[in-house]
PDB file of N, CA and C in Angstrom:
ATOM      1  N   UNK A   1     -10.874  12.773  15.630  1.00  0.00           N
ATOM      2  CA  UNK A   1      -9.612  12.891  16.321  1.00  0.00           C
ATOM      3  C   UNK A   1      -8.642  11.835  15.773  1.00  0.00           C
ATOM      4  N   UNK A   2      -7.498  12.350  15.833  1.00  0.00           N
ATOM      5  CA  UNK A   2      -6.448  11.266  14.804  1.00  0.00           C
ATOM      6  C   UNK A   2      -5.562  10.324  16.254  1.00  0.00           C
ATOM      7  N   UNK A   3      -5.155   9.248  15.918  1.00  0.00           N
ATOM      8  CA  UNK A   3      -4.816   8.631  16.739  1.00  0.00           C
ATOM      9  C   UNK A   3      -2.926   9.056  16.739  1.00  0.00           C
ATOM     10  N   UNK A   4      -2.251   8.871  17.537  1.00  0.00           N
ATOM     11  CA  UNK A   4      -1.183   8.882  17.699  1.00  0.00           C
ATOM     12  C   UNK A   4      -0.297   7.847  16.693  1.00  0.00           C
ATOM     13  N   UNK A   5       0.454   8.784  16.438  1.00  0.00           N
ATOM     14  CA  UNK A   5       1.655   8.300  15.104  1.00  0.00           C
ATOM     15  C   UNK A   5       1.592   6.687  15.384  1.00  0.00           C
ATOM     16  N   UNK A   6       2.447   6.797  16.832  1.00  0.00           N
ATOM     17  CA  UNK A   6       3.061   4.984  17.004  1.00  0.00           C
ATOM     18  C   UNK A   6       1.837   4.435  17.185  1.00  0.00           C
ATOM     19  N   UNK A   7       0.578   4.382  17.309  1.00  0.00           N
ATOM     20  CA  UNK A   7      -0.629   3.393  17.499  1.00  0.00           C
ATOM     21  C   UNK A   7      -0.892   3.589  15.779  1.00  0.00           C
ATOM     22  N   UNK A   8      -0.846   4.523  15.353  1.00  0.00           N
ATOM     23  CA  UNK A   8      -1.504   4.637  13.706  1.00  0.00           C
ATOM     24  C   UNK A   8       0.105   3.329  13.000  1.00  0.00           C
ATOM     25  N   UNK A   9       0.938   3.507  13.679  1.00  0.00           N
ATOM     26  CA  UNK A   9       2.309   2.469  12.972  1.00  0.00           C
ATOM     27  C   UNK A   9       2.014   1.141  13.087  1.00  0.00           C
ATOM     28  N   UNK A  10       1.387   0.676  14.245  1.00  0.00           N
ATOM     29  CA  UNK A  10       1.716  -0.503  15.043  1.00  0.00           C
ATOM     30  C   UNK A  10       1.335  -1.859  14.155  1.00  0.00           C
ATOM     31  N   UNK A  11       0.421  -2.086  13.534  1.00  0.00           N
ATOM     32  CA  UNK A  11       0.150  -3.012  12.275  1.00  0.00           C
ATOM     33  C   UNK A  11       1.208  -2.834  11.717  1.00  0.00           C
ATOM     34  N   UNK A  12       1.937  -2.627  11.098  1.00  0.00           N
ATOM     35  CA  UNK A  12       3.151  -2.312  10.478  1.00  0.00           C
ATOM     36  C   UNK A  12       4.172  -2.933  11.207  1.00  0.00           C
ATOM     37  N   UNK A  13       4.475  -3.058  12.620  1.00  0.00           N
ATOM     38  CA  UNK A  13       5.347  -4.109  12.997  1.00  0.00           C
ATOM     39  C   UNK A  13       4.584  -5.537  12.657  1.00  0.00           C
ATOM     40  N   UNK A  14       3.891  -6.272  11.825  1.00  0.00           N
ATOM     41  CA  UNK A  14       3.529  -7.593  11.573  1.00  0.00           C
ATOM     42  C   UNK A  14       3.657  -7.606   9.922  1.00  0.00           C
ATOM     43  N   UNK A  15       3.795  -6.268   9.715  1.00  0.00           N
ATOM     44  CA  UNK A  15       3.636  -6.674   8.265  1.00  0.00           C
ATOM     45  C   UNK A  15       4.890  -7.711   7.514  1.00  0.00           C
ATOM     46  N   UNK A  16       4.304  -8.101   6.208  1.00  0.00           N
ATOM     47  CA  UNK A  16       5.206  -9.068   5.437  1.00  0.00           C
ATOM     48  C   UNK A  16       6.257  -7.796   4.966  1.00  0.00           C
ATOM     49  N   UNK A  17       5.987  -6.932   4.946  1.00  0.00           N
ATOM     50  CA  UNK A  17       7.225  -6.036   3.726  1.00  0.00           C
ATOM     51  C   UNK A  17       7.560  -4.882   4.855  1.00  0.00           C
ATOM     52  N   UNK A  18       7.401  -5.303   6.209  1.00  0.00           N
ATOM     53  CA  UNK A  18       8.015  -5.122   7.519  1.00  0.00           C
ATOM     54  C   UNK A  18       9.649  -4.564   7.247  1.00  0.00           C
ATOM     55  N   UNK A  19      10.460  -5.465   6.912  1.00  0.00           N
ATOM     56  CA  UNK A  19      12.014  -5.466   6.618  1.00  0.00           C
ATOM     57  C   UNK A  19      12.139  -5.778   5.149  1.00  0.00           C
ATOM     58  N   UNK A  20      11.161  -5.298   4.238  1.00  0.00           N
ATOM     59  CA  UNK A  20      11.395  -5.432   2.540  1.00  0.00           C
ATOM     60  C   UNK A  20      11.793  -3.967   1.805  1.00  0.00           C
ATOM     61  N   UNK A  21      12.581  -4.289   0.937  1.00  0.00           N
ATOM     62  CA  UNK A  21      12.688  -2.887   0.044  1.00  0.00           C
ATOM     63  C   UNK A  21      11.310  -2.651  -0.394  1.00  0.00           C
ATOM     64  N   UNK A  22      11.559  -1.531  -0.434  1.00  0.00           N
ATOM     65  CA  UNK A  22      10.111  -1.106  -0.860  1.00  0.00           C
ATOM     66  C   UNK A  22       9.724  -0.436  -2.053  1.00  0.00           C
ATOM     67  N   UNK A  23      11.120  -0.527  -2.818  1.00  0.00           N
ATOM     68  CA  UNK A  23      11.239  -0.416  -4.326  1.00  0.00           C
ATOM     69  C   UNK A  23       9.859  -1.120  -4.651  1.00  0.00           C
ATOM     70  N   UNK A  24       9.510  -2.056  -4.741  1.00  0.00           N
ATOM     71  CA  UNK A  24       8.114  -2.889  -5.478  1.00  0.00           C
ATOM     72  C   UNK A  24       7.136  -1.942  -5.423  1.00  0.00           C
ATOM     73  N   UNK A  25       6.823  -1.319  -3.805  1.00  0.00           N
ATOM     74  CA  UNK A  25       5.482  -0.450  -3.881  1.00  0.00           C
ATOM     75  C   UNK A  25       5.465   0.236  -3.699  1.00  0.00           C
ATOM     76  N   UNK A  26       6.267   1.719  -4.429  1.00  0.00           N
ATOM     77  CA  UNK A  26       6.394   2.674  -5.158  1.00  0.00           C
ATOM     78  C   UNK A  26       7.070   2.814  -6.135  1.00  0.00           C
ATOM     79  N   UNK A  27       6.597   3.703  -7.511  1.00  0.00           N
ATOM     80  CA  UNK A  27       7.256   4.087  -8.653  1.00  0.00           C
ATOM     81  C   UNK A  27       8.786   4.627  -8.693  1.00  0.00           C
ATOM     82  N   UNK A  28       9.541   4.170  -9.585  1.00  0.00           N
ATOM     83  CA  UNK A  28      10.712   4.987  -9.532  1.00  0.00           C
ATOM     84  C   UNK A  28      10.209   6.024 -10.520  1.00  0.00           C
ATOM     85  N   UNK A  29      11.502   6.912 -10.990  1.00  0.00           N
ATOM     86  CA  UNK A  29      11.228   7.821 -11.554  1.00  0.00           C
ATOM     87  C   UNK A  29      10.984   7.883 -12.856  1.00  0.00           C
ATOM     88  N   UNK A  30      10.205   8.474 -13.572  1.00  0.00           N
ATOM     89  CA  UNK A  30       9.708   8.056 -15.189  1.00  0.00           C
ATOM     90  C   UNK A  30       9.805   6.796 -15.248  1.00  0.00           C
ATOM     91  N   UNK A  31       8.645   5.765 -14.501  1.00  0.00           N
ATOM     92  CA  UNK A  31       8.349   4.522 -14.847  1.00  0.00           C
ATOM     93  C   UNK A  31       7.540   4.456 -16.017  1.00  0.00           C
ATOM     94  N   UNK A  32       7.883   3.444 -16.992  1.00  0.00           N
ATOM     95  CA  UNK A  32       7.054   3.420 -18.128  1.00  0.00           C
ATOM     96  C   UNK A  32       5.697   2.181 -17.631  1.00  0.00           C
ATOM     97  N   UNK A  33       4.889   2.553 -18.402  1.00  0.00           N
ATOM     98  CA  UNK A  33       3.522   2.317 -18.266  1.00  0.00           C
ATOM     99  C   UNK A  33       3.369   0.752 -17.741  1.00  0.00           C
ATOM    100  N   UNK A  34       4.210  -0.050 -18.796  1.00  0.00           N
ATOM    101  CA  UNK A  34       4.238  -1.474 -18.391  1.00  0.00           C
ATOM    102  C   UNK A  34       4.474  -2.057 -17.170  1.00  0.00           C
ATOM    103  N   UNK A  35       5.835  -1.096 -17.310  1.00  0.00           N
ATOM    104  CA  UNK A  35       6.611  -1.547 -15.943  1.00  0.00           C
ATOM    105  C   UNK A  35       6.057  -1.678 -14.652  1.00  0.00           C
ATOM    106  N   UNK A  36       5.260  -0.203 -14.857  1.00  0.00           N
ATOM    107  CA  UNK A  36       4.059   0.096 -13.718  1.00  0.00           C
ATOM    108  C   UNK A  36       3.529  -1.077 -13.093  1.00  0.00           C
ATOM    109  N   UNK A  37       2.416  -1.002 -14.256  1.00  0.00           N
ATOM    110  CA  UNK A  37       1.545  -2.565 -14.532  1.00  0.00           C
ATOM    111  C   UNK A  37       2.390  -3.795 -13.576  1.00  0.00           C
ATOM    112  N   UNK A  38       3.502  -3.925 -13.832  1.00  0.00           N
ATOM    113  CA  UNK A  38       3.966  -5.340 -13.960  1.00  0.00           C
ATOM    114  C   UNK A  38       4.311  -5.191 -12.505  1.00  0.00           C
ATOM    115  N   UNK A  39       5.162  -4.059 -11.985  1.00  0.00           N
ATOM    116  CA  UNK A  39       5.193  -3.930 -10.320  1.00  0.00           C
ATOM    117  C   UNK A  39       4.492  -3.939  -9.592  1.00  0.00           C
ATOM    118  N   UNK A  40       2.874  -3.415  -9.810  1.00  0.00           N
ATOM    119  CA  UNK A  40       2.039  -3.012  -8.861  1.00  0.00           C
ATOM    120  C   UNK A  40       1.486  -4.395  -9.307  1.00  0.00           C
ATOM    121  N   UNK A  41       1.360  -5.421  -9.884  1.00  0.00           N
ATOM    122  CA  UNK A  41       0.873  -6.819 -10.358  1.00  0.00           C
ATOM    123  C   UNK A  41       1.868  -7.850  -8.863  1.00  0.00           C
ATOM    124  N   UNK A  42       3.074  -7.555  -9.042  1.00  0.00           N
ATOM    125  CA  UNK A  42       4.152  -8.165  -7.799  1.00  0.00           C
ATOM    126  C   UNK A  42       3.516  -7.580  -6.490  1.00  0.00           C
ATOM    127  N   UNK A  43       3.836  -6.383  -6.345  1.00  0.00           N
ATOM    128  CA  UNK A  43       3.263  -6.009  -5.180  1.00  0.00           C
ATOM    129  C   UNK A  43       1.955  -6.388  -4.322  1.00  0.00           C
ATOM    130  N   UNK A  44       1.158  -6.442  -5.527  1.00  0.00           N
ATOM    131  CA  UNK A  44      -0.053  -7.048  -4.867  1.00  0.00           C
ATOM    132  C   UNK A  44      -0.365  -7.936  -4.314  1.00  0.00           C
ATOM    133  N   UNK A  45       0.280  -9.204  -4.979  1.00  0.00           N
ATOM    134  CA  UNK A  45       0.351 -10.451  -4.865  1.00  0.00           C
ATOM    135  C   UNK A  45       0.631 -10.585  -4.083  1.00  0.00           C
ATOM    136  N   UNK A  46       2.184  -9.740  -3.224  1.00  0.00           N
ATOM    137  CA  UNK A  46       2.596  -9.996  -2.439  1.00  0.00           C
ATOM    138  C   UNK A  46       1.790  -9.560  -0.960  1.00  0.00           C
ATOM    139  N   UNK A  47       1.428  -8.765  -1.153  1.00  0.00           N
ATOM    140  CA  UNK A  47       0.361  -7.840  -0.039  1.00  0.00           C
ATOM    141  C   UNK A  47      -0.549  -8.973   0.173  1.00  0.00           C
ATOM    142  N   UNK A  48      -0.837  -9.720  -0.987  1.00  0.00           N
ATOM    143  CA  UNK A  48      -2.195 -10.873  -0.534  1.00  0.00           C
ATOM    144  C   UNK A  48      -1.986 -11.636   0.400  1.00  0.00           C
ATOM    145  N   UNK A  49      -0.616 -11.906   0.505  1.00  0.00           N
ATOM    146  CA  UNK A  49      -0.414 -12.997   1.274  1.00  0.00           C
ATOM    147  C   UNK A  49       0.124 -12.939   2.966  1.00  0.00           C
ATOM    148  N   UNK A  50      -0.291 -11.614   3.069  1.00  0.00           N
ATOM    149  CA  UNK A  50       0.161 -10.763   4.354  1.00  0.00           C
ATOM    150  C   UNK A  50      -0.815 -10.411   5.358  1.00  0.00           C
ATOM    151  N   UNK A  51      -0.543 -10.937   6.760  1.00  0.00           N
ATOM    152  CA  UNK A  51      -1.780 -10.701   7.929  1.00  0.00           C
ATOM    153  C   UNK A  51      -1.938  -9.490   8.337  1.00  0.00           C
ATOM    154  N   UNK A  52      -1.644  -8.158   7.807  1.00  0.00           N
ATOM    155  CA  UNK A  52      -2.537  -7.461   8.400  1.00  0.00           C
ATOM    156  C   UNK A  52      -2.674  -6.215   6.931  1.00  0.00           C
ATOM    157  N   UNK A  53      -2.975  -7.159   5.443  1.00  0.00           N
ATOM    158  CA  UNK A  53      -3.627  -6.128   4.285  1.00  0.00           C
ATOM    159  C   UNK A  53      -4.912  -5.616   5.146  1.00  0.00           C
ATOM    160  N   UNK A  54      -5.784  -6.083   5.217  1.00  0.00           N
ATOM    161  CA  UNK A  54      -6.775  -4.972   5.765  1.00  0.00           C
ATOM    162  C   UNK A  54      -6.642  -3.623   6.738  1.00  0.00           C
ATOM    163  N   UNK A  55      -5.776  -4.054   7.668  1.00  0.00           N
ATOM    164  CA  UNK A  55      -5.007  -2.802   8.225  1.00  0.00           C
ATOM    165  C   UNK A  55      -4.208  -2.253   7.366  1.00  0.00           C
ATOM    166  N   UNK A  56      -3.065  -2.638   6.803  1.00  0.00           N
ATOM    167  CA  UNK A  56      -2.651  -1.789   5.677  1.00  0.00           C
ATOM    168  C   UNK A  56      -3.774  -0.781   4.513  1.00  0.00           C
ATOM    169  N   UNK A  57      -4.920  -1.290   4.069  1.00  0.00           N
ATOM    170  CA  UNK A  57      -5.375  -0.771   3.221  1.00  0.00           C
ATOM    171  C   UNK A  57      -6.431   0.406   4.337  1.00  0.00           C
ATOM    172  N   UNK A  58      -7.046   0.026   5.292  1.00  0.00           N
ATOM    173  CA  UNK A  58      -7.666   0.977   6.418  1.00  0.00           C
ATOM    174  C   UNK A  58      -6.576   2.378   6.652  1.00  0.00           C
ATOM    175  N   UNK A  59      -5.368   1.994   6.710  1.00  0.00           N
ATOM    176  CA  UNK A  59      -4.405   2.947   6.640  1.00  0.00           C
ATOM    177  C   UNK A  59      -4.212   4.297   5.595  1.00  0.00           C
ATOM    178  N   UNK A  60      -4.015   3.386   4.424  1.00  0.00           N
ATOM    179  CA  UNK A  60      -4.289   4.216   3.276  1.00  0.00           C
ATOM    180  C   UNK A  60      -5.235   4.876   3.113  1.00  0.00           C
ATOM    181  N   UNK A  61      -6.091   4.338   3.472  1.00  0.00           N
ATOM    182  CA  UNK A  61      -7.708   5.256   2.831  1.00  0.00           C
ATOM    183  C   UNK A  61      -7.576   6.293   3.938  1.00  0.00           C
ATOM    184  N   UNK A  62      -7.728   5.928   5.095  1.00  0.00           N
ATOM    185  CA  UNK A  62      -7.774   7.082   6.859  1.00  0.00           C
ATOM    186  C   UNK A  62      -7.026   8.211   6.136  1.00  0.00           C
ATOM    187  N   UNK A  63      -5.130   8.168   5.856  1.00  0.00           N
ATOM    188  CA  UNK A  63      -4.461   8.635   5.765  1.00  0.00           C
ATOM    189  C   UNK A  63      -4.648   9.508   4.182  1.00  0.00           C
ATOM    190  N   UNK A  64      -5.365   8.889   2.972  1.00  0.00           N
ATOM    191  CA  UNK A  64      -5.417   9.394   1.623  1.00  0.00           C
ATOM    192  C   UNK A  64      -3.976   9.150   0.754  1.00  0.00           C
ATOM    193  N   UNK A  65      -3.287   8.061   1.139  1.00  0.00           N
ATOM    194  CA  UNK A  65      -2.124   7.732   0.753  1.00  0.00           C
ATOM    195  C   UNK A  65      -2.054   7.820  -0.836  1.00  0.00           C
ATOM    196  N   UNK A  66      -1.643   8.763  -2.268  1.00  0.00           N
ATOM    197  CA  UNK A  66      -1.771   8.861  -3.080  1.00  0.00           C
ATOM    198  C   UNK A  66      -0.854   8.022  -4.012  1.00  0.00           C
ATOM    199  N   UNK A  67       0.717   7.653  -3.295  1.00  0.00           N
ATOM    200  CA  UNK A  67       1.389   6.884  -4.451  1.00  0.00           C
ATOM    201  C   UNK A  67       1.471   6.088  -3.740  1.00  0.00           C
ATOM    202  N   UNK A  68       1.340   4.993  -4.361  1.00  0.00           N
ATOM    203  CA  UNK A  68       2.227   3.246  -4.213  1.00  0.00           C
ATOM    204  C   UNK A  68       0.994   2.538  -3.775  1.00  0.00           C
ATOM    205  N   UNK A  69       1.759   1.119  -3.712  1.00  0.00           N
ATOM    206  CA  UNK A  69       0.650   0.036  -3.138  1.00  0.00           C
ATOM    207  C   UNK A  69       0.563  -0.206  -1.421  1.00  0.00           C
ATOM    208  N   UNK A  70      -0.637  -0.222  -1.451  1.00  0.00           N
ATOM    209  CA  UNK A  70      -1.137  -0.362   0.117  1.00  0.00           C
ATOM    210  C   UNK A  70      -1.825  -0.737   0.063  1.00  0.00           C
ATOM    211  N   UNK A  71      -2.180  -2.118   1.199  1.00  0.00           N
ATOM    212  CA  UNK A  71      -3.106  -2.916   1.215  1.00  0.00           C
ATOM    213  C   UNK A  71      -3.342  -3.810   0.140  1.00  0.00           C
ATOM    214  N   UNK A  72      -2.341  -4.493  -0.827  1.00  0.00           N
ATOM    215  CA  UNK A  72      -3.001  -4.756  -1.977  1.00  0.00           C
ATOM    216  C   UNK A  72      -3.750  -4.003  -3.251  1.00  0.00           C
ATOM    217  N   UNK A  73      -3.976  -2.471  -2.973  1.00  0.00           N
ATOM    218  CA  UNK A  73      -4.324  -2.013  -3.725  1.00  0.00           C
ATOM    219  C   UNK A  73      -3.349  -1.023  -4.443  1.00  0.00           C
ATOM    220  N   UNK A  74      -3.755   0.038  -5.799  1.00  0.00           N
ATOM    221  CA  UNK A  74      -3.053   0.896  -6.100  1.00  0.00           C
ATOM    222  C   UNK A  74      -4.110   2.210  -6.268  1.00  0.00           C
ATOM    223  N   UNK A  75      -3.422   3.139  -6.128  1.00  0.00           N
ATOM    224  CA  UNK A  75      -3.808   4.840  -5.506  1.00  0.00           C
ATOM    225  C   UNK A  75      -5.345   5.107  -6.439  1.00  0.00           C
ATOM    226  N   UNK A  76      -5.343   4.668  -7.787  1.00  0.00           N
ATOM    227  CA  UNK A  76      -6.684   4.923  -8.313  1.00  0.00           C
ATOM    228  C   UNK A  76      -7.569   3.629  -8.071  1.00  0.00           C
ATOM    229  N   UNK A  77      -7.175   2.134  -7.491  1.00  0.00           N
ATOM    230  CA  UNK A  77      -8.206   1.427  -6.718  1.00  0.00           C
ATOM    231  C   UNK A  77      -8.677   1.807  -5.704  1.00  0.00           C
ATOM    232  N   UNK A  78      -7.794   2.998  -4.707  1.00  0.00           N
ATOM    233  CA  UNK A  78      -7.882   3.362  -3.457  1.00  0.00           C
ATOM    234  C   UNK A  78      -8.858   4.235  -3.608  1.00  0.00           C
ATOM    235  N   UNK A  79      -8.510   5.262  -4.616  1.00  0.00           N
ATOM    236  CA  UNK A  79      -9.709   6.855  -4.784  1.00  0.00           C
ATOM    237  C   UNK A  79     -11.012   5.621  -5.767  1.00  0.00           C
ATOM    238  N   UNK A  80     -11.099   4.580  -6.140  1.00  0.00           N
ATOM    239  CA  UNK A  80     -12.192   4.425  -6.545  1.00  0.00           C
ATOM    240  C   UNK A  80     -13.182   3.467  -5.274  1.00  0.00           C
ATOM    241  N   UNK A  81     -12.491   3.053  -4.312  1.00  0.00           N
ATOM    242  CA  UNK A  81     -13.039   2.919  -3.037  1.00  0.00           C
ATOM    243  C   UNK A  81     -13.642   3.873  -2.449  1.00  0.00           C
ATOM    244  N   UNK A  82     -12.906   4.890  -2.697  1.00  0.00           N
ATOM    245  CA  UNK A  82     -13.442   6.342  -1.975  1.00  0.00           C
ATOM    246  C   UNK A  82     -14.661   6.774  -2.509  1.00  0.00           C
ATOM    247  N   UNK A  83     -14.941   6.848  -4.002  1.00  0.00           N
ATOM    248  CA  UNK A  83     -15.948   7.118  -4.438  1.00  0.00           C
ATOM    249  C   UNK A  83     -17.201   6.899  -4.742  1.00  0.00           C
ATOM    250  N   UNK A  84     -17.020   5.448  -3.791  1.00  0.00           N
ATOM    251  CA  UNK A  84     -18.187   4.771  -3.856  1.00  0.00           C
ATOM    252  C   UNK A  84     -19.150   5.335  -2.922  1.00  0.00           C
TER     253      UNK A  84
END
């Protein structure tokens, strides 16, 4: 049974990127390879330093979140969590 939208949100009012653009953790359009690299490298970092990445990344996986960073991670760290 899935929990209700605003209880599935509510970690998300503590987060660090709470009131952040969120350009960093998702791709714009035809991002080149580096660039990738070098954003989802920022993003992460930044996710590290945030009290509720483990809820963020519990999110992603529950949900199957396919683009951007969540939790510190990125979408093929996420499906290689999954596949374990």
């Amino acid at each position: 049974m899935q929990r209700h939208d605003t209880e599935l949100w509510q970690w998300r009012l503590s987060a660090r990127c709470h009131e952040e653009d969120v350009e960093i953790f998702f791709p714009a359009d035809a991002e080149r390879r580096n660039a990738r690299f070098e954003r989802e490298d920022l993003a992460k970092e930044f996710c590290r330093g945030c009290a509720v990445v483990e809820e963020c990344l519990a999110y992603a996986l529950d949900t199957g979140q396919q683009h951007g960073v969540w939790g510190a991670t990125t979408p093929g760290e996420r499906l290689a969590r999954l596949d374990r």
